[in-house]
Protein backbone atom coordinates (compact mmCIF):
# COMPACT_ATOMS: atom_id res chain seq x y z
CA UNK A 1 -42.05 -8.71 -197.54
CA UNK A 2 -40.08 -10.17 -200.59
CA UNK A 3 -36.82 -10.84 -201.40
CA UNK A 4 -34.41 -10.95 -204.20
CA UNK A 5 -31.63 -13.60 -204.18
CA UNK A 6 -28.58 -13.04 -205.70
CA UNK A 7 -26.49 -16.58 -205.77
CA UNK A 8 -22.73 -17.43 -206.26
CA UNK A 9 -21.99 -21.15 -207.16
CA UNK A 10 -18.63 -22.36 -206.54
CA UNK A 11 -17.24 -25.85 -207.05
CA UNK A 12 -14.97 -27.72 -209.00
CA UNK A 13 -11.82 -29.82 -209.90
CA UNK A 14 -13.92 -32.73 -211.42
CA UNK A 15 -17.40 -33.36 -213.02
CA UNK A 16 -18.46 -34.58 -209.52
CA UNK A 17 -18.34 -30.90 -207.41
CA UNK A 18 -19.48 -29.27 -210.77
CA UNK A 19 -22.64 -31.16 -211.94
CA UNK A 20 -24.83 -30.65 -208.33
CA UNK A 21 -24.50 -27.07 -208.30
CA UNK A 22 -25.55 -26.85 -212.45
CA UNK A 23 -28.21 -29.24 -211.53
CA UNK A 24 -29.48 -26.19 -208.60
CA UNK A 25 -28.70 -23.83 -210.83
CA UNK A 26 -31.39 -25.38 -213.16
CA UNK A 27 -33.68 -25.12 -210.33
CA UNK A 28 -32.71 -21.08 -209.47
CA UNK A 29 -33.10 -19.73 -213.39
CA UNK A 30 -36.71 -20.79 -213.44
CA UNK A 31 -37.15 -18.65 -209.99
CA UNK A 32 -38.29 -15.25 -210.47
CA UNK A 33 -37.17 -14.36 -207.11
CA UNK A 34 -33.65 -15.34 -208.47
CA UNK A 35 -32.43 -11.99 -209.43
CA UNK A 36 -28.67 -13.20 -210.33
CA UNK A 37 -26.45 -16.36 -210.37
CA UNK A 38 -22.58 -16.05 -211.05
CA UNK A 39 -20.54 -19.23 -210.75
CA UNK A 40 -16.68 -19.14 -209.65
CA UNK A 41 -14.29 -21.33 -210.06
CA UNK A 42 -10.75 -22.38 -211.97
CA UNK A 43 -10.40 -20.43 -214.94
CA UNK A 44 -10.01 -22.61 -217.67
CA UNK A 45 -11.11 -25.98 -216.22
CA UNK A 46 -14.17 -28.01 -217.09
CA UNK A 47 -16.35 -25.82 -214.87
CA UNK A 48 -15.82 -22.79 -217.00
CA UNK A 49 -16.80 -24.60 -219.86
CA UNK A 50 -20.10 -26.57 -218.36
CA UNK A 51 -21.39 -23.26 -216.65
CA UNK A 52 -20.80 -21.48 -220.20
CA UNK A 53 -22.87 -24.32 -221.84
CA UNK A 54 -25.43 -23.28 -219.00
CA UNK A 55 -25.46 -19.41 -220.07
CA UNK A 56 -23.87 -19.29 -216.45
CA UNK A 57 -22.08 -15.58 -216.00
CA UNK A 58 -18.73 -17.33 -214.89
CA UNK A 59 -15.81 -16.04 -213.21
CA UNK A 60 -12.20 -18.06 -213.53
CA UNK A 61 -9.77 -17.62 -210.70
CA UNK A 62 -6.41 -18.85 -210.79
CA UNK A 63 -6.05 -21.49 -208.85
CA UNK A 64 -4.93 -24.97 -208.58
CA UNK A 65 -4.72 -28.00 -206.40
CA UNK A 66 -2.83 -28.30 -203.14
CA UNK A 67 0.53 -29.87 -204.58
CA UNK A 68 1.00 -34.08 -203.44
CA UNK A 69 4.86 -34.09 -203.84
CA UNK A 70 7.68 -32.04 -202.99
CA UNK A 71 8.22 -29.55 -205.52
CA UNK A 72 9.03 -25.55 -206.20
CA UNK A 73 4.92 -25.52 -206.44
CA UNK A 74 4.60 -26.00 -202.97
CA UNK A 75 6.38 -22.57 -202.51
CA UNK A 76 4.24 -20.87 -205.30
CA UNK A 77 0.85 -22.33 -204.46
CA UNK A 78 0.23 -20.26 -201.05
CA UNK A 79 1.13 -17.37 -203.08
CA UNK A 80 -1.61 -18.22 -205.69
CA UNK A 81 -4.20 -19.47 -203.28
CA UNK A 82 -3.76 -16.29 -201.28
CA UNK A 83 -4.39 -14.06 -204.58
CA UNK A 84 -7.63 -16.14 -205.52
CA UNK A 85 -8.75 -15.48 -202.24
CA UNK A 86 -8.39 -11.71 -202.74
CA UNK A 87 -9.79 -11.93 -206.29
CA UNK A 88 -12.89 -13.44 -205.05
CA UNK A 89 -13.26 -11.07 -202.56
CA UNK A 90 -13.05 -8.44 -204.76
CA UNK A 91 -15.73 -10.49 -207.07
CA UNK A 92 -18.17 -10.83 -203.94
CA UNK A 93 -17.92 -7.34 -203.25
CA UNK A 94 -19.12 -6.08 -206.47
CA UNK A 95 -21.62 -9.04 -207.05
CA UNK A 96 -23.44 -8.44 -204.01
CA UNK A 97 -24.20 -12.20 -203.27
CA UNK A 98 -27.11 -13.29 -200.52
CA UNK A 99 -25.75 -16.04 -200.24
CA UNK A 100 -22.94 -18.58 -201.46
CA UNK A 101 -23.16 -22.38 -202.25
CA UNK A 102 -20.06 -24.44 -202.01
CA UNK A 103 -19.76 -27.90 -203.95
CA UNK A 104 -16.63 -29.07 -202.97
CA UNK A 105 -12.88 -29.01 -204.62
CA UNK A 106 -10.01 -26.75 -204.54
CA UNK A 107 -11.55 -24.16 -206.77
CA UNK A 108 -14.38 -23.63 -204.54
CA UNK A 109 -11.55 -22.83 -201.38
CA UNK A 110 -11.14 -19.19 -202.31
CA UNK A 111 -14.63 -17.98 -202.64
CA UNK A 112 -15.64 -19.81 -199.20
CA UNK A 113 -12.65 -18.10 -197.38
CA UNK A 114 -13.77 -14.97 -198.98
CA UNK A 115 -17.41 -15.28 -197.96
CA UNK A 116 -16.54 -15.71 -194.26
CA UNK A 117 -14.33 -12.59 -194.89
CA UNK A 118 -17.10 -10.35 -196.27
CA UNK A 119 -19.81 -11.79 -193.85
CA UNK A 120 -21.94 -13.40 -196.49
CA UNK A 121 -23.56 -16.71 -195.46
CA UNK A 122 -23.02 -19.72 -197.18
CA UNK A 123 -23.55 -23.46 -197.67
CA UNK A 124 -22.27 -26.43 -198.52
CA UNK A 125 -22.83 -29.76 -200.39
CA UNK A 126 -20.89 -32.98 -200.47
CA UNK A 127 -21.64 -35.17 -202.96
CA UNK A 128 -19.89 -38.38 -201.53
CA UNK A 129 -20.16 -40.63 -198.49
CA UNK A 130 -16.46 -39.26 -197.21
CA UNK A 131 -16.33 -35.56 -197.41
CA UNK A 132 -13.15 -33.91 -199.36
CA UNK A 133 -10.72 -31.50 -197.76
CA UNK A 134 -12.68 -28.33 -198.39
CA UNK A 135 -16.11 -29.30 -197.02
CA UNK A 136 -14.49 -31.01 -194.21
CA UNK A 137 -12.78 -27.48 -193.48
CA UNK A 138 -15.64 -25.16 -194.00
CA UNK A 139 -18.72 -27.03 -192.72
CA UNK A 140 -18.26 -25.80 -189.09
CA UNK A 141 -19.60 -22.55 -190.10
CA UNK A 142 -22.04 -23.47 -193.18
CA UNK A 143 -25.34 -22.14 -192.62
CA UNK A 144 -26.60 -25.74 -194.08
CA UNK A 145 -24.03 -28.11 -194.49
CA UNK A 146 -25.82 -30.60 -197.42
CA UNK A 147 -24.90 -34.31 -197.71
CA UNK A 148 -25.52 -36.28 -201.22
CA UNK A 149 -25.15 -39.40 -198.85
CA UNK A 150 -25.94 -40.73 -195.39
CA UNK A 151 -22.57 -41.23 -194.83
CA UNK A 152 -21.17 -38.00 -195.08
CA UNK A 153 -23.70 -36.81 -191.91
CA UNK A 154 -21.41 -37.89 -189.12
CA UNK A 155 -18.56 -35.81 -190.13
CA UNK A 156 -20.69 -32.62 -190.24
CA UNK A 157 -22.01 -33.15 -186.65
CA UNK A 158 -19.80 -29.83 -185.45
CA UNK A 159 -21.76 -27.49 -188.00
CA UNK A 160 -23.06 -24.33 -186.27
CA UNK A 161 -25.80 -25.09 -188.68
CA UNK A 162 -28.42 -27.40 -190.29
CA UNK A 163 -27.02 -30.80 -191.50
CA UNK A 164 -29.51 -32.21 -194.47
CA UNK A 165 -29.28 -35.63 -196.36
CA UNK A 166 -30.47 -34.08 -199.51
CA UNK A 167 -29.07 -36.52 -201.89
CA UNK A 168 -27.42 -35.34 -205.03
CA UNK A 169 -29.03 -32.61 -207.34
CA UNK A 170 -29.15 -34.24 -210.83
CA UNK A 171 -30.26 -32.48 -214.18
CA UNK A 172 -33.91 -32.53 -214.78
CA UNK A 173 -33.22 -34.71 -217.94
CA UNK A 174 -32.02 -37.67 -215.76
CA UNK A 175 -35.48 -37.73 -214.31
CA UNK A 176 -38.00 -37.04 -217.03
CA UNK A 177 -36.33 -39.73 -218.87
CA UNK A 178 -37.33 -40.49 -222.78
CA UNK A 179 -38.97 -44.02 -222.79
CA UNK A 180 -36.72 -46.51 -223.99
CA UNK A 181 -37.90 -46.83 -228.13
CA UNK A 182 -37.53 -42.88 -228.19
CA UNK A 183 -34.12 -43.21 -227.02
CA UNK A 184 -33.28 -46.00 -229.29
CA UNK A 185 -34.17 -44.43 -231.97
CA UNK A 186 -32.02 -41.60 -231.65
CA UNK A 187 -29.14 -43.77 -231.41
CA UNK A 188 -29.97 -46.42 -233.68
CA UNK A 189 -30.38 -49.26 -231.56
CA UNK A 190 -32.87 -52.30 -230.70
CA UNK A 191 -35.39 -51.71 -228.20
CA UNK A 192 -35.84 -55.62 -227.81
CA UNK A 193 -32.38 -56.41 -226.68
CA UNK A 194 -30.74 -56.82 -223.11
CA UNK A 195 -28.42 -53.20 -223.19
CA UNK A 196 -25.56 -52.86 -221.33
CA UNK A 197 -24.03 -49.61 -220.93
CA UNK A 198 -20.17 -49.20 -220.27
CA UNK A 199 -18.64 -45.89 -219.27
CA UNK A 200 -15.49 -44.85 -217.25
CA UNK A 201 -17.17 -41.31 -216.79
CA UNK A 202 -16.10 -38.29 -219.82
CA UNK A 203 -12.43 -38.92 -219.78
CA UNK A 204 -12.50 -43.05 -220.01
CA UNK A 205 -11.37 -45.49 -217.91
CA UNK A 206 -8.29 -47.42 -218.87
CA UNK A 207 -8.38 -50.64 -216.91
CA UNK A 208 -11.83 -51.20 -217.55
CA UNK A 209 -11.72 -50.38 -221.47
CA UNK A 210 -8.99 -52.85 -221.43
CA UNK A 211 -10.96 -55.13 -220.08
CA UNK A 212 -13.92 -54.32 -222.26
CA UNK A 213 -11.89 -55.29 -225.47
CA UNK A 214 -10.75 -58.65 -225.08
CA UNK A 215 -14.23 -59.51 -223.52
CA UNK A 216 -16.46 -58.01 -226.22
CA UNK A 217 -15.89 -60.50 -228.90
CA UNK A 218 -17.00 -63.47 -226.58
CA UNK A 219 -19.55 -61.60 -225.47
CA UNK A 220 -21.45 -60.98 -228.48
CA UNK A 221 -21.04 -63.91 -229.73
CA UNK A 222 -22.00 -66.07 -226.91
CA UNK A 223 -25.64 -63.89 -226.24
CA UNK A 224 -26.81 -62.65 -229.58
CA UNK A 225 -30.15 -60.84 -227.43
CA UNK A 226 -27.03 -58.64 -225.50
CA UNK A 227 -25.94 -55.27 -227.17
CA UNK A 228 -23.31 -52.95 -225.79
CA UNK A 229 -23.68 -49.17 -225.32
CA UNK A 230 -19.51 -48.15 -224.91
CA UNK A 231 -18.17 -43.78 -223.96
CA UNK A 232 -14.83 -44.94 -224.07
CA UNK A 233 -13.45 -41.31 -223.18
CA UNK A 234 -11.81 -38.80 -225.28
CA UNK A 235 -8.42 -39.34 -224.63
CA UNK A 236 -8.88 -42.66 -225.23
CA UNK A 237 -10.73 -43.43 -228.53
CA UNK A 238 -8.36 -43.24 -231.33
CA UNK A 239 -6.10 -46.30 -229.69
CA UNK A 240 -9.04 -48.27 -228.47
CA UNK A 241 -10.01 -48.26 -232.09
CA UNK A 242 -7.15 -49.64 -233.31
CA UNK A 243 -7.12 -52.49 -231.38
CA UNK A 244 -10.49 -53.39 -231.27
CA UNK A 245 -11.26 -56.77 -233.21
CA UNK A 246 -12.43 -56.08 -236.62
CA UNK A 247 -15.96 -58.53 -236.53
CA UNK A 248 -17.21 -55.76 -233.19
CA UNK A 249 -16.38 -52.95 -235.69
CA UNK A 250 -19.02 -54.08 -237.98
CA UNK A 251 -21.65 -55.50 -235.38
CA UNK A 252 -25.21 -54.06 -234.81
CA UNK A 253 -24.82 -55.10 -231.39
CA UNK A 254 -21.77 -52.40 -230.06
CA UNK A 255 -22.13 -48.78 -229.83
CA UNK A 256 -19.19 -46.96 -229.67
CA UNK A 257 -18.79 -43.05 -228.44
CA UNK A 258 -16.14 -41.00 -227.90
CA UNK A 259 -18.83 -39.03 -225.16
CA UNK A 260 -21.93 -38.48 -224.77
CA UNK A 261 -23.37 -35.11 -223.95
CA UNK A 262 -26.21 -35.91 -222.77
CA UNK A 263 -25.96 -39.51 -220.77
CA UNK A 264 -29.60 -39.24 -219.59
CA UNK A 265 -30.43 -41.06 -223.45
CA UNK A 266 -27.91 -44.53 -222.99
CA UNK A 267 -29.42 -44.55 -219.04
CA UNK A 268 -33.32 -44.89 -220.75
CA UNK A 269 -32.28 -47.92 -222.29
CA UNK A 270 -29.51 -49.27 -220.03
CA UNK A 271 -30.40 -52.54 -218.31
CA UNK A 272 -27.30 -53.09 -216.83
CA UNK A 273 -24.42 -49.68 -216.34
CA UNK A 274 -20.64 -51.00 -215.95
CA UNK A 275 -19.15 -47.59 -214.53
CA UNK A 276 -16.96 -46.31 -211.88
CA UNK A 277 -18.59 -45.12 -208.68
CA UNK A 278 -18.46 -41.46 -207.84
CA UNK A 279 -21.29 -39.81 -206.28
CA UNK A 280 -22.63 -38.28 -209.37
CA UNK A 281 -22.78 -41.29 -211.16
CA UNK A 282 -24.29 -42.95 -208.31
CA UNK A 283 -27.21 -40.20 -208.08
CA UNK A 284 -28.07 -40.47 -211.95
CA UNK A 285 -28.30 -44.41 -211.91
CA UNK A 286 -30.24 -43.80 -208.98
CA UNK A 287 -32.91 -41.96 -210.69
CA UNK A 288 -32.97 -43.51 -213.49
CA UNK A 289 -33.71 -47.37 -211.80
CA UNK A 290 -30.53 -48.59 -213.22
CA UNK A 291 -28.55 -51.30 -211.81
CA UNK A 292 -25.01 -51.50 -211.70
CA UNK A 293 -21.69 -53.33 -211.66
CA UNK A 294 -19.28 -50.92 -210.22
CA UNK A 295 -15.32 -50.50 -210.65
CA UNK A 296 -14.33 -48.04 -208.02
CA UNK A 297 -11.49 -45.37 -209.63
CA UNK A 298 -8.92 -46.80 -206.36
CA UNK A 299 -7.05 -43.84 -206.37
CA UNK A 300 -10.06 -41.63 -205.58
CA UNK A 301 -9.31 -39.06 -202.63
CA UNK A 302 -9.90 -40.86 -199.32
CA UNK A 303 -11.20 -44.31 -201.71
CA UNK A 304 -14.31 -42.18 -201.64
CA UNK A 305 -15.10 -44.42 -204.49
CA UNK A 306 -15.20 -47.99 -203.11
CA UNK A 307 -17.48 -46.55 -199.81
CA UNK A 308 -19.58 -45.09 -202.72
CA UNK A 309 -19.88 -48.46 -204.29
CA UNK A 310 -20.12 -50.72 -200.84
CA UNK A 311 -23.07 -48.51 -199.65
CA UNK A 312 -25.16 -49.46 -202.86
CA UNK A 313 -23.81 -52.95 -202.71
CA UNK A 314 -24.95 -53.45 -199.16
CA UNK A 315 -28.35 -51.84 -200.06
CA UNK A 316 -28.36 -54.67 -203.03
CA UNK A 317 -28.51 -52.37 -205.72
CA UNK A 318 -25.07 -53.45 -207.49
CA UNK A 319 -22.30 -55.58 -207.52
CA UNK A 320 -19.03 -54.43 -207.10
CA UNK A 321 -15.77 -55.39 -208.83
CA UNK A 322 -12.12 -53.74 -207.68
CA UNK A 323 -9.71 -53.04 -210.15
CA UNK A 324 -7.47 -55.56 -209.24
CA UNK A 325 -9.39 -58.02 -209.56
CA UNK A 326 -10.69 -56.48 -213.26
CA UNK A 327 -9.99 -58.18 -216.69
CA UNK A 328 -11.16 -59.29 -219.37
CA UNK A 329 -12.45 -62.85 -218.29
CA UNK A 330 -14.24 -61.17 -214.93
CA UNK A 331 -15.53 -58.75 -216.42
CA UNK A 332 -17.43 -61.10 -219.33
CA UNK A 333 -18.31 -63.36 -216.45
CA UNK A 334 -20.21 -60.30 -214.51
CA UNK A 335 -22.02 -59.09 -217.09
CA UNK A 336 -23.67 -62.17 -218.11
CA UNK A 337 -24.43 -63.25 -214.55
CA UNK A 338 -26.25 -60.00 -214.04
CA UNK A 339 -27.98 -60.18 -217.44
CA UNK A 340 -28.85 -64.09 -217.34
CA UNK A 341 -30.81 -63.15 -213.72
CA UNK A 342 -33.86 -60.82 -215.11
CA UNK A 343 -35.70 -60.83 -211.97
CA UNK A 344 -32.43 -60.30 -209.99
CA UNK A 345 -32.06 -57.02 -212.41
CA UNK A 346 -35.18 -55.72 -211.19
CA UNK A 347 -34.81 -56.41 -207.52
CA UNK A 348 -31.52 -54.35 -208.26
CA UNK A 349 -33.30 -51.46 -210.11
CA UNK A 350 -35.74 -51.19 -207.26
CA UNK A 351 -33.02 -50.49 -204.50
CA UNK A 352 -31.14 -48.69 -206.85
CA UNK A 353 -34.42 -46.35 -206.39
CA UNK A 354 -34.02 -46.08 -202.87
CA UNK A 355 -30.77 -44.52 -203.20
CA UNK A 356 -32.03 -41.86 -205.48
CA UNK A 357 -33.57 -37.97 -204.54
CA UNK A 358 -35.51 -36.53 -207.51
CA UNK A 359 -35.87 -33.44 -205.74
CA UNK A 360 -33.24 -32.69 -204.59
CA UNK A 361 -32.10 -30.01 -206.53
CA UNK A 362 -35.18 -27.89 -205.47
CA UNK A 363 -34.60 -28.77 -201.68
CA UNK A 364 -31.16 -27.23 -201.88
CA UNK A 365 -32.29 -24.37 -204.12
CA UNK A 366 -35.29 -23.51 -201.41
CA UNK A 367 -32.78 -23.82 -198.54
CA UNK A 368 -30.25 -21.66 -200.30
CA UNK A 369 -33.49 -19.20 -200.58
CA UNK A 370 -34.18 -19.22 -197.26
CA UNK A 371 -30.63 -18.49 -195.66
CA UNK A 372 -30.36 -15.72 -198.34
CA UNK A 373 -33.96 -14.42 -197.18
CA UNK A 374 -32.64 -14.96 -193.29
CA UNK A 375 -29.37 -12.53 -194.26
CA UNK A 376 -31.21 -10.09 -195.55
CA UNK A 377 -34.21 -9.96 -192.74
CA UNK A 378 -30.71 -9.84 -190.49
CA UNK A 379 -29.69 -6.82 -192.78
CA UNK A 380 -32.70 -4.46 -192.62
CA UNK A 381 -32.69 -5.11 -188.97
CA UNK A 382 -29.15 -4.09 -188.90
CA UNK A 383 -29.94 -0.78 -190.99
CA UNK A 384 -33.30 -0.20 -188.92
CA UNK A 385 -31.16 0.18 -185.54
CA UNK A 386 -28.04 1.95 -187.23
C-alpha cells in the first residue's frame, strides 16, 4: 500500500532554523510521493521571503519573539502567541498535514503547539550543539527528535521518540560544488592565488569588518599570492566603503559584496573562511572541505556559537578567535599563520570533512516519510475498527 505525504515546514527567526528545512524541502519536491509542502512561519520575516524564492506555498503568522526586558510587550505577546496558535490550527486543519517538521525559533512555537492539539505527528531538528528554547520544549513528544550535532543528543534523551545525529541538511549546491576555475571565473578572480573568504553571515558582522579594514592594506601588501573574497552585509556596505583605504579599492586582489546569493561559489575557491560560527555555517564549510578561523557572534542564545566553534576546534578543523580578543592586528596575524602552513590547511580541510553530512537532507526527508506513512497506517486502522 502507498502513501501520499502532505508536509508542513516550520522554522524561523534567523537564517540558521530556516535554511535546514529549505535544504529538506529540496529533497521532498523531487518526491513523487510528496503530494504537498506548505511552510509556516513569521509573516514578513526572512523565512517568507527564502520559502517564496523556493516556490514554497507559505503561510505568515503573526508572531514574534518572547520579549528580554520589561516592557508593555510582555502583556501583549501571550495575547499574540495565543492567536498564532489558533491561526495555525486553523491552517493545519484545512491543510491536512501527515506530518510536521519543526526547525527551531519562535515562529515555529505555534504550529508545534497546534500539531499536538490536532493529533498530527511531528519532528524536530536542531541545528546547534545547545538546543534553543523551542526544541528543548517540544522534543519530549517529537516522533524523531533530529540533532545537526553530537552535542545536542544528551538533551533529547527524554524523547518518547527516536533521537538521530543527522547533521545539518545543506542545499544540494553546497555539495556538487563548481570546481574552483569555474567559480573564478564567474567572479573574476585568480584561480592561482591563496583565497580567503570573509563573511559575518547576510547581515555583516561589525567587529570583524572592523577588523578586516585596518588589516587589509597590510595584508595585501605583505603576500601579493593572498586575495580576499569580503560579504560585508547589507546594512553595512555603504559606510565600510567609505572608509576603506583607497589603494584596496582599486586592487585585483579584494572582492567586495554587499551578499552573495548563492555562497556555495566563494566556498569552491575559499582556502581559508573567516566567519562566525552558527550551525549552518558550520555544516556548509563542512561539506565543502573548508577550513576555518572562527569569531563566535558572543551574544548568541545560550553562546551556542563558541560550543559550535570549540567542537570543530577540538576536532582540529579551525582555529578559533573571540571577539574580544578581535582586531585588526590579530586578525592579520591569523590569517597569514593559517595561509603560510599549506599542509596544516589540508589537515584542517580533512577534519573539517568529518564534521560534515552530505545526506542529510534525504535522511530527514525519508524519516519525515516514514512517521507520515506510520500516521496514516495508524489512521486506516482507526477507520477499519470505527
Amino acid at each position: 500500500m502507498s502513501f501520499r505525504h502532505r508536509i508542513i515546514l516550520t522554522g524561523g527567526g534567523t537564517g540558521g532554523h530556516i535554511y535546514p528545512a529549505l535544504a529538506i524541502a529540496e529533497q521532498l519536491k523531487r518526491d513523487a510521493s510528496v503530494e504537498d509542502i506548505l511552510y509556516i512561519g513569521a509573516a514578513g520575516h526572512l523565512e517568507e521571503k527564502l520559502a517564496k524564492e523556493k516556490d514554497l506555498a507559505f503561510v505568515g503568522l503573526d508572531i514574534s519573539g518572547m520579549p528580554r526586558k520589561i516592557s508593555s510587550s510582555l502583556l501583549t505577546w501571550p495575547i499574540q502567541t495565543l492567536g498564532a496558535i489558533f491561526e495555525a490550527r486553523r491552517v493545519i486543519k484545512k491543510f491536512k498535514p501527515t506530518v510536521i517538521l519543526g526547525t527551531g525559533g519562535y515562529a515555529s512555537a505555534p504550529p508545534l503547539f497546534a500539531a499536538m492539539f490536532s493529533g498530527i505527528p511531528y519532528v524536530i531538528h536542531e541545528p546547534d550543539a545547545h538546543p534553543g528554547v523551542v526544541n528543548r520544549l517540544f522534543a519530549r513528544n517529537a516522533k524523531v527528535a533530529s540533532c545537526g550535532m553530537h552535542g545536542a543528543y544528551d538533551y533529547f534523551k527524554k524523547c518518547q521518540g527516536r533521537v538521530i545525529v543527522n547533521g545539518n541538511p545543506v542545499s544540494e549546491r553546497f555539495i556538487n560544488l563548481l570546481n574552483r576555475d569555474a567559480a573564478c571565473a564567474v567572479l573574476g578572480l585568480n584561480p592561482d592565488l591563496k583565497t580567503v573568504l570573509i563573511t559575518g553571515g547576510s547581515q555583516g558582522a561589525q567587529a570583524i569588518n572592523d577588523a578586516v579594514l585596518y588589516a587589509l592594506p597590510t595584508l595585501l601588501a605583505i603576500d601579493p599570492q593572498i586575495q580576499i573574497i569580503h560579504q560585508v552585509g547589507k546594512k553595512n556596505i555603504h559606510v565600510y566603503k567609505e572608509h576603506l583605504d583607497a589603494h584596496t579599492v582599486k586592487s585585483q586582489r579584494y572582492f567586495l559584496r554587499e551578499y552573495f546569493d548563492d555562497l556555495s561559489i566563494p566556498y569552491a575557491i575559499a582556502d581559508l573562511a573567516v566567519s562566525r560560527s552558527g550551525a549552518m555555517t558550520i555544516a556548509e564549510l563542512a561539506v565543502t572541505h573548508t577550513p576555518a578561523l572562527f569569531i563566535p557572534y558572543p551574544f548568541a542564545a545560550a553562546n551556542h556559537q563558541y560550543e559550535n566553534a570549540l567542537l570543530a576546534t577540538q576536532k582540529g578543523a579551525a582555529r578559533l578567535l573571540t571577539q574580544d580578543k578581535l582586531n585588526s592586528q590579530s586578525l592579520h596575524d591569523e590569517i597569514l599563520t593559517l595561509l603560510s602552513d599549506t599542509a596544516q590547511l589540508k589537515l584542517m580541510g580533512e577534519a573539517m570533512a568529518t564534521l560534515g553530512s552530505p545526506k542529510a537532507a534525504s535522511d530527514l526527508a525519508n524519516q519525515l516519510k516514514e512517521v507520515s506513512t506510520e500516521f496514516q497506517i495508524k489512521k486506516s486502522k482507526e477507520r477499519i475498527h470505527a
